[in-house]
Protein backbone atom coordinates (compact mmCIF):
# COMPACT_ATOMS: atom_id res chain seq x y z
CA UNK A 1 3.82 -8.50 -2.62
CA UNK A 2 5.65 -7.31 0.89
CA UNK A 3 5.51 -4.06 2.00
CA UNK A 4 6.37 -2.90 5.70
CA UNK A 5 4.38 -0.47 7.81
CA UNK A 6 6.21 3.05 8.09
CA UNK A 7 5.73 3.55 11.85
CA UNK A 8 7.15 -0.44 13.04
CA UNK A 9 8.89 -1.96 10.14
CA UNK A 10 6.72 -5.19 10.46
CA UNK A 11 6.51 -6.48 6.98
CA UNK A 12 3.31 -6.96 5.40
CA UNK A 13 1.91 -9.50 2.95
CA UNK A 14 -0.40 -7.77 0.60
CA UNK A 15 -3.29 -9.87 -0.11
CA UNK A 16 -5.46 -7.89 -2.79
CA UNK A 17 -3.05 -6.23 -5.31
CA UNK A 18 -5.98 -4.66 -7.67
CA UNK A 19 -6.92 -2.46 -4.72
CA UNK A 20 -3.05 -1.91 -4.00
CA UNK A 21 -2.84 -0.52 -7.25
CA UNK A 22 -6.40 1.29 -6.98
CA UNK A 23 -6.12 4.61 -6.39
CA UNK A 24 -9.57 4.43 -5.51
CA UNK A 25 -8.87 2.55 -2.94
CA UNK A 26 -7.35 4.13 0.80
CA UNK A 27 -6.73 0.48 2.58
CA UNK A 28 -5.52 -3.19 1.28
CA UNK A 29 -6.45 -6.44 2.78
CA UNK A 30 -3.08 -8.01 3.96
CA UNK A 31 -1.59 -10.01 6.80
CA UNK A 32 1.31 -9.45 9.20
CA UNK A 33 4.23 -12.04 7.78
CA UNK A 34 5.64 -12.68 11.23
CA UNK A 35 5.75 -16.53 13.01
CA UNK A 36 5.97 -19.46 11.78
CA UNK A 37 2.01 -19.63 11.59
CA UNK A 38 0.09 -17.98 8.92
CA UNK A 39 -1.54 -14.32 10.36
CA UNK A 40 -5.22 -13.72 9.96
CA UNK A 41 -5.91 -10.86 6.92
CA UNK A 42 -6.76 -7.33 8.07
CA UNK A 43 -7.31 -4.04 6.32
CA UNK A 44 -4.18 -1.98 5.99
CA UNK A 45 -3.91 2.01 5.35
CA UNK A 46 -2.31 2.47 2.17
CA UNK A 47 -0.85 5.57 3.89
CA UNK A 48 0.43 3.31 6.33
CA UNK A 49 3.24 1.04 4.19
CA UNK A 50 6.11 1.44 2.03
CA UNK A 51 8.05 -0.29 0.27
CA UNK A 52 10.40 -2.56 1.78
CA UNK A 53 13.24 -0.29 0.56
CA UNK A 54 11.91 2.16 2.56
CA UNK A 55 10.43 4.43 -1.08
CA UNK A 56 6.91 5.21 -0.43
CA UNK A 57 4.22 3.86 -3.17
CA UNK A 58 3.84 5.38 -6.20
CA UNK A 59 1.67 8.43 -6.38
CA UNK A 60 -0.13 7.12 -9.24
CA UNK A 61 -1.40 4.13 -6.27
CA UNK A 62 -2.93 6.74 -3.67
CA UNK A 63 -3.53 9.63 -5.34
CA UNK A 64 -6.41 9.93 -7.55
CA UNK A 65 -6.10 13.12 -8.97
CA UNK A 66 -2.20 12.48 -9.72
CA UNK A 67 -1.91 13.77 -13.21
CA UNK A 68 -4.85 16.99 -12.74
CA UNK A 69 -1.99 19.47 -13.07
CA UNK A 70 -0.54 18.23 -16.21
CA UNK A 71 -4.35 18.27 -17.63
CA UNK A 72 -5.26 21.82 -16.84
CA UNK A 73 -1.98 23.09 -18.42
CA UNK A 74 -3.41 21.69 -21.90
């Protein structure tokens, strides 16, 4: 999956998609997709990257404690 960093716009090849979707989890393993050469893998800030659309992740992939309000209202 591509993503793009949110402060550059260089697009990013996620690597490990369980920890993308981790919430767990506050960095992937990925590698700049730039050249015509493959880019070594380093660890990326989830915080860091959105989508290439621009939309940041989904709450449900950063946030751990996404859904606490709904379950204290019950």
């Amino acid at each position: 999956m591509f993503l793009k960093e949110k402060s550059n716009g260089r697009l990013v090849e996620v690597l490990g998609l369980n920890d993308l979707f981790n919430p767990m989890r506050s960095t992937v393993v990925g590698r700049y997709h730039a050249g015509e050469e493959v880019q070594d893998a380093e660890s990326f800030a989830k915080g860091d990257l959105v989508f290439c659309s621009g939309e940041t992740m989904p709450r449900c992939w950063t946030d751990v404690h996404y859904r606490d309000d709904e379950i204290q209202r019950r």
